[in-house]
Structures are given as structure tokens and as C-alpha cells.
Protein backbone atom coordinates (compact mmCIF):
# COMPACT_ATOMS: atom_id res chain seq x y z
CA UNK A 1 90.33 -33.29 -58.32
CA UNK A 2 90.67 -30.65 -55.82
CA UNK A 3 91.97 -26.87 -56.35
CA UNK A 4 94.40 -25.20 -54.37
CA UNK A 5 92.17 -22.35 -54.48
CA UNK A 6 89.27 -24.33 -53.24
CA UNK A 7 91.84 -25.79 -50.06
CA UNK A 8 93.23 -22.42 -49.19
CA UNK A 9 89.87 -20.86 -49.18
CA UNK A 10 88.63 -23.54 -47.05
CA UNK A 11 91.16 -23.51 -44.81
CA UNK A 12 90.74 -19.50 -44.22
CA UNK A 13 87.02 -19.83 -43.60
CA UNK A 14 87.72 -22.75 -40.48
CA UNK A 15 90.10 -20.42 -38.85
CA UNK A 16 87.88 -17.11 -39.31
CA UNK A 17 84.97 -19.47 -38.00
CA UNK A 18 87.12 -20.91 -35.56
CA UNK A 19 88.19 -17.67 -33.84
CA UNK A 20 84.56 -16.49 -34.05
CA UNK A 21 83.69 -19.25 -31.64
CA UNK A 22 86.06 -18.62 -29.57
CA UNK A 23 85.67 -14.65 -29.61
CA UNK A 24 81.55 -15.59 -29.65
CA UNK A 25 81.90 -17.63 -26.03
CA UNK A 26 84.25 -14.99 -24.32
CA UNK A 27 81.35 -12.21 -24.90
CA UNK A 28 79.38 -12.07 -21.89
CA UNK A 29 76.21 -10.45 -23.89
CA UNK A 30 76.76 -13.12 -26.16
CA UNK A 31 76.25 -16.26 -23.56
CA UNK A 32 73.38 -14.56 -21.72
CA UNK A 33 71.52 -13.95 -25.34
CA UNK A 34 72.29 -17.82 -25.82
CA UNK A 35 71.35 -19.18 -22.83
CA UNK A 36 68.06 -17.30 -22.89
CA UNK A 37 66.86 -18.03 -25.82
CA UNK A 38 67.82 -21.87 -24.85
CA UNK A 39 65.69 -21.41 -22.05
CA UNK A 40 62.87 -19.93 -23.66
CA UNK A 41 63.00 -22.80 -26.14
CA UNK A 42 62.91 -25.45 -23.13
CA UNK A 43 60.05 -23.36 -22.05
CA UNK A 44 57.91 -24.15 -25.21
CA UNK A 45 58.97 -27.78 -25.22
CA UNK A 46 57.99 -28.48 -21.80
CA UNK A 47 56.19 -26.12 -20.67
CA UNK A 48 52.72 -28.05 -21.24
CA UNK A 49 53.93 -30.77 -19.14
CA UNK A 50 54.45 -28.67 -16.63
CA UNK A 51 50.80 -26.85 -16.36
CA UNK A 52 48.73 -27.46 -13.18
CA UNK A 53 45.70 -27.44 -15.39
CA UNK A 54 45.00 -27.98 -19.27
CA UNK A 55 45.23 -24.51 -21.13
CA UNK A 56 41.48 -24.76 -21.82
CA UNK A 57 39.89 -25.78 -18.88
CA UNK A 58 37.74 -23.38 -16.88
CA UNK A 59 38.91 -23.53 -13.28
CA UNK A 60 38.02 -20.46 -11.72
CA UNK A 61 35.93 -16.93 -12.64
CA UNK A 62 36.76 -14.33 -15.29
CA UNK A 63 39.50 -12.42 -13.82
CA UNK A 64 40.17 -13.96 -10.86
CA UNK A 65 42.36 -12.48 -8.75
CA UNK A 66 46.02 -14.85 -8.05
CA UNK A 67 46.18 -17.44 -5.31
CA UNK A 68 47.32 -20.97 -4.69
CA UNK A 69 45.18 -22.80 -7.30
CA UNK A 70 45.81 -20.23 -9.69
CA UNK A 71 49.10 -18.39 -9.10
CA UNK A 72 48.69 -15.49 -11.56
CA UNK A 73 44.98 -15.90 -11.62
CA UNK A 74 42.38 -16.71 -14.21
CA UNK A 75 41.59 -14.85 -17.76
CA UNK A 76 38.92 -13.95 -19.02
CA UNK A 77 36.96 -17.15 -19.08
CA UNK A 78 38.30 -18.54 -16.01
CA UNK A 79 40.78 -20.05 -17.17
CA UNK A 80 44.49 -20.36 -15.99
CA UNK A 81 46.84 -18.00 -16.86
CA UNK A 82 49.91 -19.63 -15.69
CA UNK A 83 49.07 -23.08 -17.52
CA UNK A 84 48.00 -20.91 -20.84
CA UNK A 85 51.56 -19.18 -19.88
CA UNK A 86 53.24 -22.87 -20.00
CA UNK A 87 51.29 -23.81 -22.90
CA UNK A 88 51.48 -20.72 -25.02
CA UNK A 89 55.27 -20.58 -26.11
CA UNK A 90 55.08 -23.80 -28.07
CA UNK A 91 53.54 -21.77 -30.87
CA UNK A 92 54.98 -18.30 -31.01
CA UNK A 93 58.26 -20.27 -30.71
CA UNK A 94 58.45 -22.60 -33.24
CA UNK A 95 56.54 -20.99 -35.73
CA UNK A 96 58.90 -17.67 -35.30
CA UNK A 97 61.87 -20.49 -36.00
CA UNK A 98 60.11 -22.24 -38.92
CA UNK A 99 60.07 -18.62 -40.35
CA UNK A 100 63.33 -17.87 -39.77
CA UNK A 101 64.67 -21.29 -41.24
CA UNK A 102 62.30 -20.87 -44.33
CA UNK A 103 63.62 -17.42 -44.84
CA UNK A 104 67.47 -18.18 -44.66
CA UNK A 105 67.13 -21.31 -46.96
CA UNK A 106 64.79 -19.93 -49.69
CA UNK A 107 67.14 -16.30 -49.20
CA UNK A 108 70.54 -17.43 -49.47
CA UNK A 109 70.09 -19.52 -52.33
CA UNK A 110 68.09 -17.21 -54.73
CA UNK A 111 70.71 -14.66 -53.82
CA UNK A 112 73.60 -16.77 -54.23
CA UNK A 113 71.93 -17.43 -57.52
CA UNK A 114 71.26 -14.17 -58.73
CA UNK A 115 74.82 -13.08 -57.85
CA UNK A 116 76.64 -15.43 -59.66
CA UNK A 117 74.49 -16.04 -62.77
CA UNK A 118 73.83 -12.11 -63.08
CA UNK A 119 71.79 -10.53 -66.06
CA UNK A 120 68.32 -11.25 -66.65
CA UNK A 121 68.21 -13.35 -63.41
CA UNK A 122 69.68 -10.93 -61.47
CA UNK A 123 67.85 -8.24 -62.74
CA UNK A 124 64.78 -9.89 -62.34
CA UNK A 125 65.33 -11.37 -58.73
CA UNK A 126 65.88 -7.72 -57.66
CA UNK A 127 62.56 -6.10 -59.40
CA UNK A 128 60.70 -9.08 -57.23
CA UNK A 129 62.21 -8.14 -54.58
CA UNK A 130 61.86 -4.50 -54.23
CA UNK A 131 58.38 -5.45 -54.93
CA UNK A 132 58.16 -7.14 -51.80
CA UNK A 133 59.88 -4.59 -49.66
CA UNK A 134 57.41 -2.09 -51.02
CA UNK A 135 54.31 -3.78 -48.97
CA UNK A 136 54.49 -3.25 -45.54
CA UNK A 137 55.29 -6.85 -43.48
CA UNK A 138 52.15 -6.57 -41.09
CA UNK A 139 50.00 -5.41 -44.42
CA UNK A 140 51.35 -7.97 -47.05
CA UNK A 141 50.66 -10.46 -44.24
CA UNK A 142 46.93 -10.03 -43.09
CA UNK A 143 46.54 -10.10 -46.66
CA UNK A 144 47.40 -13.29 -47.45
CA UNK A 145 46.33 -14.76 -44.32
CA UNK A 146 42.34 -13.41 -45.15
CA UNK A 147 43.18 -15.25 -48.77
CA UNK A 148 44.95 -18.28 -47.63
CA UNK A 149 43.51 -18.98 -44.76
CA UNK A 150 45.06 -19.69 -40.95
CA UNK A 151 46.82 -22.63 -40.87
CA UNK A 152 49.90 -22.48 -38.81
CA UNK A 153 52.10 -23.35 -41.75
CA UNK A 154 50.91 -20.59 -43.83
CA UNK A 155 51.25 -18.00 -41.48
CA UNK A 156 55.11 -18.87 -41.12
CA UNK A 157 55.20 -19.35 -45.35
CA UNK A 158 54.13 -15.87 -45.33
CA UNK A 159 56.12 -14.63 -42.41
CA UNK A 160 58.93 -16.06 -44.17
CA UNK A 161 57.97 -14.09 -47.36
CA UNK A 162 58.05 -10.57 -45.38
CA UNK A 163 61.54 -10.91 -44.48
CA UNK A 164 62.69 -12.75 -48.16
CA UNK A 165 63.93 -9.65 -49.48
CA UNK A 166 66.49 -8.84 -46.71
CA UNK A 167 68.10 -11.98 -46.79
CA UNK A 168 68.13 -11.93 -50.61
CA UNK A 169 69.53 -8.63 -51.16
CA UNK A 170 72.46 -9.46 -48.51
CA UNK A 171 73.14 -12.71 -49.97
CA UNK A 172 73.30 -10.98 -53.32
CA UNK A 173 75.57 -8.07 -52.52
CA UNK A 174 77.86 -11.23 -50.50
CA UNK A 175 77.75 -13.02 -53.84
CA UNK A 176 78.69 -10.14 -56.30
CA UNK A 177 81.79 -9.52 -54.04
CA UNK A 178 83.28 -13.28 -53.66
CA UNK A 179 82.63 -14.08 -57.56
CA UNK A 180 85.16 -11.82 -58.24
CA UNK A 181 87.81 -12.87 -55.78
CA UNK A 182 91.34 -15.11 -56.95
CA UNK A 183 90.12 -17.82 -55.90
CA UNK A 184 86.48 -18.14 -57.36
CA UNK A 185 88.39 -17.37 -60.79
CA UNK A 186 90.98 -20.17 -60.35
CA UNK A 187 88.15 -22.57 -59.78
CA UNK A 188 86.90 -21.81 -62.89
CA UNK A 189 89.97 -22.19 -65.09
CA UNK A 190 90.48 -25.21 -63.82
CA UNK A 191 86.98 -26.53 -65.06
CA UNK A 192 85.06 -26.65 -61.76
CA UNK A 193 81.23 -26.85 -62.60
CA UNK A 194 78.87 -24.06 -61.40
CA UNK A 195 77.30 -25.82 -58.20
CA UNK A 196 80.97 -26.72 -57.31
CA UNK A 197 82.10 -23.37 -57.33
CA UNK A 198 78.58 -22.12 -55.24
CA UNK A 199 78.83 -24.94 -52.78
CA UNK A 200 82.61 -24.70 -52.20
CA UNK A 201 84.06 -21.32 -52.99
CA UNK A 202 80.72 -18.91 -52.46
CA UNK A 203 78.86 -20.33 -49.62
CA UNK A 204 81.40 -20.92 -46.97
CA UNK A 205 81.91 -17.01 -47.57
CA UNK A 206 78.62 -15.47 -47.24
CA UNK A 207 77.53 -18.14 -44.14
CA UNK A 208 79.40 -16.02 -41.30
CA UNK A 209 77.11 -12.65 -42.44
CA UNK A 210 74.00 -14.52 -42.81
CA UNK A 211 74.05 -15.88 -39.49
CA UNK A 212 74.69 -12.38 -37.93
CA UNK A 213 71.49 -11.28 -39.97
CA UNK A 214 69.65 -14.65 -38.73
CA UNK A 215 69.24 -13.68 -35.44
CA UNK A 216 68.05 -10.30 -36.20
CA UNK A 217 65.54 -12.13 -38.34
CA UNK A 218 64.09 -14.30 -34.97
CA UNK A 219 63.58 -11.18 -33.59
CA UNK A 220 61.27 -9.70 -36.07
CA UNK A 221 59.34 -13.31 -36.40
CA UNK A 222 58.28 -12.84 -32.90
CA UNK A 223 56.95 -9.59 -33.24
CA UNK A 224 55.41 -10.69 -36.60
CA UNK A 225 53.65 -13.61 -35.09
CA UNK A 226 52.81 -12.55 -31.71
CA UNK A 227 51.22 -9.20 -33.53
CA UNK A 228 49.56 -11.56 -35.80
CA UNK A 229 47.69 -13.30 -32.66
CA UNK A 230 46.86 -10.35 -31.25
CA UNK A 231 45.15 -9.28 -33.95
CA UNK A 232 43.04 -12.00 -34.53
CA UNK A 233 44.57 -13.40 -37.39
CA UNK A 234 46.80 -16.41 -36.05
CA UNK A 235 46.20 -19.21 -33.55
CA UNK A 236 42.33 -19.65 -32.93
CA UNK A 237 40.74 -19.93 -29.70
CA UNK A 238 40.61 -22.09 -27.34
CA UNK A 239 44.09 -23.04 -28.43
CA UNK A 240 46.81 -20.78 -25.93
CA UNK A 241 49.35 -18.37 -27.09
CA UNK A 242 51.23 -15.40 -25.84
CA UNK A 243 49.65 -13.03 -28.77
CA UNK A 244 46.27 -14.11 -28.30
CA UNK A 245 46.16 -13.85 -24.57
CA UNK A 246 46.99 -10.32 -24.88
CA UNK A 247 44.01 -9.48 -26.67
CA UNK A 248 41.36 -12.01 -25.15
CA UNK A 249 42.24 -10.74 -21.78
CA UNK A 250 42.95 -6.90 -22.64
CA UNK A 251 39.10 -5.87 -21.64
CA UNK A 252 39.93 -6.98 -17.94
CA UNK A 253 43.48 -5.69 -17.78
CA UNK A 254 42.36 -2.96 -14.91
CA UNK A 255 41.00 -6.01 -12.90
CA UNK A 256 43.05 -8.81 -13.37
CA UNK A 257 46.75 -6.89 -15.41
CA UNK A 258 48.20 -10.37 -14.75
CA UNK A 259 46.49 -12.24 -17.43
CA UNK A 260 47.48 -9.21 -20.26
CA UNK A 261 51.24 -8.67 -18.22
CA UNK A 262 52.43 -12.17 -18.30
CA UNK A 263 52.40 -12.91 -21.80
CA UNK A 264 53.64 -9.05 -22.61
CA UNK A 265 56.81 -10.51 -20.56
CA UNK A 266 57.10 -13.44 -22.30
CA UNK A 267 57.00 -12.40 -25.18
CA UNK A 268 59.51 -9.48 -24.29
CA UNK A 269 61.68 -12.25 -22.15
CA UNK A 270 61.95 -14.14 -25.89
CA UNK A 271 62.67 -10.96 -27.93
CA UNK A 272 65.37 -9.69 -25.84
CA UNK A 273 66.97 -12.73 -25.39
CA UNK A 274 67.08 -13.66 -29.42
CA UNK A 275 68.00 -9.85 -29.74
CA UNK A 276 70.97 -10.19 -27.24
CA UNK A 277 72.22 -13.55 -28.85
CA UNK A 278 71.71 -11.66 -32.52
CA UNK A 279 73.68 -8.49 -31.58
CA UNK A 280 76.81 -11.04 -29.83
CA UNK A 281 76.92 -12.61 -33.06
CA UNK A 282 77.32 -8.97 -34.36
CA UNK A 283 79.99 -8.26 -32.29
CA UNK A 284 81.71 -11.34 -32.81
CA UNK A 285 82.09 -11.10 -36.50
CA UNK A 286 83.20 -7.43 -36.41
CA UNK A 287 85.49 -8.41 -33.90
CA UNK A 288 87.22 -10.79 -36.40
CA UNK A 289 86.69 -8.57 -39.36
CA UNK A 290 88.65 -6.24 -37.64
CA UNK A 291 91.39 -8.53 -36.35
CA UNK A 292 91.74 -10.01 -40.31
CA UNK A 293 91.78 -6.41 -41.42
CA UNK A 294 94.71 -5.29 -39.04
């Protein structure tokens, strides 16, 4: 049995995400952000295969200066900044994604669910949450990392964690608004479960928001992890990575500023790029929200 509530809704969430496509690809901000953060991500896939030397191997002195074996020199071991260059995305990248995944999955659906169940749940779900925000992200991280441990995978659990609270609080607000639209209340006359009504009438409204906020989110997982190298708290030597370059080679920076410059652009290159493709997504959606509105 299907709802003419549930089909009309439907059918107004392919247009709006239809015409956000289109309006998406004919923003010029919007492409570049795209494409750059596509290339960054080809960067970290094959960037190790395309290292003149393994990321560990000593090949020249500390801070050697750039020439043809080494094209932006050596570190402060000897070893080759351009291959640690190639080598290093792989793990600021996809951990900064895992985060971001983690967060939007785990954040959308306690929302969702503490919008539409409301009460205890809801009250609860937001005392946990301004919990959270009350730590600061760099703090509430270090901490668990010197409890936990270093494994990659916790790191993004508890990157994801920081950032919970945004997501959830958004999703919420979302929620509280749809559950009391026409067509979330003819779904329930006619009998539709709870998960029906979530899945079908409340989700397909809260997705276009979200995604605005996801890239946002990649933006601030960089930072988070790349900080977290550089402190000393993420990926261990001899293993490479933008972050931790920065602060291995930071002593020599007056003698050799390539091997402390190049990952600073990287990283940058990355962050701008997911920044660019978050704020097109921005403008995209108001765009439309407009458009509807008029």
C-alpha cells in the first residue's frame, strides 16, 4: 500500500534534488571545489605508486637541499620529501573521510530519532550532546587517544565523536520541523509503521541539509587529523603523513623550508578544495530554497 502523501512527497524531493544538480554543475566554485578534492583523492590512491623512492628509505642527508634525485630535497633523516609527499595523503585522506562518513551515519539517525520519538529520548539525546560540545574537539580528542590508544580506527571513532553533536542537533531541529508537516500526518492515519514514515517521509527531507553540512564536516576532519599528527598523537613514525612531516622536519625549516612547506600546501591544497566544494553545495541549496520560496 502506498500513500499519496508518501508519492507527492517523493516526487517534490526528486525535482528539488534534481534542480540542485543542475544549479550545483552550473556553479563555477562548485566544479573547481569538486574537481579538487577528486584530485586530491587520486593523489592519496596513487600517489605511492608514483614515489621515486619508498617513504622510508634514507637516500640522501638531513636537509638536503632539492635536486634531481630528490626534487624538493630530503627531511630530516634523509629521507625524500617528495615520495613522503606521494605517500602521505593516503592517511590524512581517508581517515578525514572515514570520520566524516561515521559522523553523518551515527548523526542523522540519532537525530532523526530523537525528533520523532521526542520526550525522554529527546531530552536525553540533547543533555549528551551538549555534553559533548562542552569539551573542546582537539581536548576531548588527545584524551581519548592517551586512553585508547593510536590505532588509525580510533582516532577517526573519536574524530567522528567531536563533530557528533553538530550533525545531531541539525538532524534534530530537520526532524522536529517535517514531523509536523501534512504529509508525515497522513502517513500516519493511514497506519504506516514508524520506520516507514522515517525512511520515506523524514529522511528524503533532511538529506539535502545534511549534505551541505557534510562538506563543512571534511573540512574540519582535516584539520582535526592533520593537527593530531603534528602533535604527536596520530600516525607513528616511520610511517609518512602530511601532519607528521610538519613537525619531524620543523627543527630544519630555516635550512631545508621545503620539507615543513610541502605538506603545509597539501594539506591547505585539500582543505580549500573540500571547503570550496562544501560552500557550492551551500549555494546550491539556497539557490533552490529561494527559487521554491518565490
Amino acid at each position: 500500500m502506498t500513500s499519496v502523501a508518501s508519492d507527492t512527497g517523493a516526487a517534490v524531493t526528486r525535482r528539488g534534488r534534481h534542480r540542485w544538480v543542475a544549479r550545483y554543475f552550473s556553479d563555477r566554485g562548485a566544479k573547481s571545489g569538486a574537481i579538487g578534492t577528486a584530485l586530491m583523492v587520486l593523489l592519496g590512491v596513487c600517489g605511492p605508486w608514483l614515489a621515486p623512492h619508498p617513504p622510508s628509505a634514507i637516500v640522501g642527508v638531513p636537509f638536503q637541499a632539492p635536486g634531481p634525485d630528490m626534487l624538493l630535497g630530503g627531511d630530516f633523516l634523509g629521507e625524500d620529501v617528495l615520495s613522503r609527499i606521494l605517500c602521505g595523503g593516503r592517511s590524512v585522506i581517508w581517515m578525514s573521510f572515514a570520520a566524516t562518513a561515521i559522523t553523518l551515519v551515527v548523526g542523522v539517525t540519532i537525530g532523526m530519532i530523537a525528533g520523532y520519538t521526542g520526550r525522554r529520548t529527546d531530552a536525553a539525546t540533547v543533555w549528551s550532546m551538549d555534553v559533548l560540545l562542552a569539551l573542546p574537539d582537539i581536548v576531548m580528542v588527545l584524551m581519548f587517544i592517551v586512553l585508547l590508544g593510536r590505532d588509525p580506527w580510533i582516532i577517526v571513532m573519536i574524530t567522528a565523536l567531536s563533530f557528533l553533536p553538530v550533525v545531531v542537533r541539525l538532524v534534530r531541529g530537520l526532524t522536529l520541523e517535517v514531523v509536523g508537516r501534512e504529509h508525515v500526518e497522513s502517513a500516519r492515519a493511514m497506519g504506516f509503521s514508524r520506520r516507514e514514515i522515517v525512511l520515506q517521509e523524514v529522511l528524503p527531507n533532511v538529506l539535502t541539509p545534511v549534505l551541505v553540512q557534510a562538506g563543512a564536516l571534511l573540512t574540519w576532519s582535516i584539520g582535526l587529523v592533520a593537527g593530531i599528527s603534528f602533535l604527536g598523537f596520530g600516525v607513528q613514525p616511520p610511517a609518512a603523513d602530511w601532519g607528521l612531516m610538519i613537525s619531524e622536519s620543523f627543527s630544519g625549516v630555516t635550512v631545508q623550508p621545503l620539507a615543513v612547506m610541502a605538506p603545509i600546501v597539501m594539506i591547505t591544497l585539500f582543505t580549500v578544495a573540500t571547503n570550496t566544494l562544501a560552500e557550492g553545495v551551500g549555494r546550491s541549496f539556497t539557490g533552490i530554497e529561494r527559487s521554491t520560496a518565490s
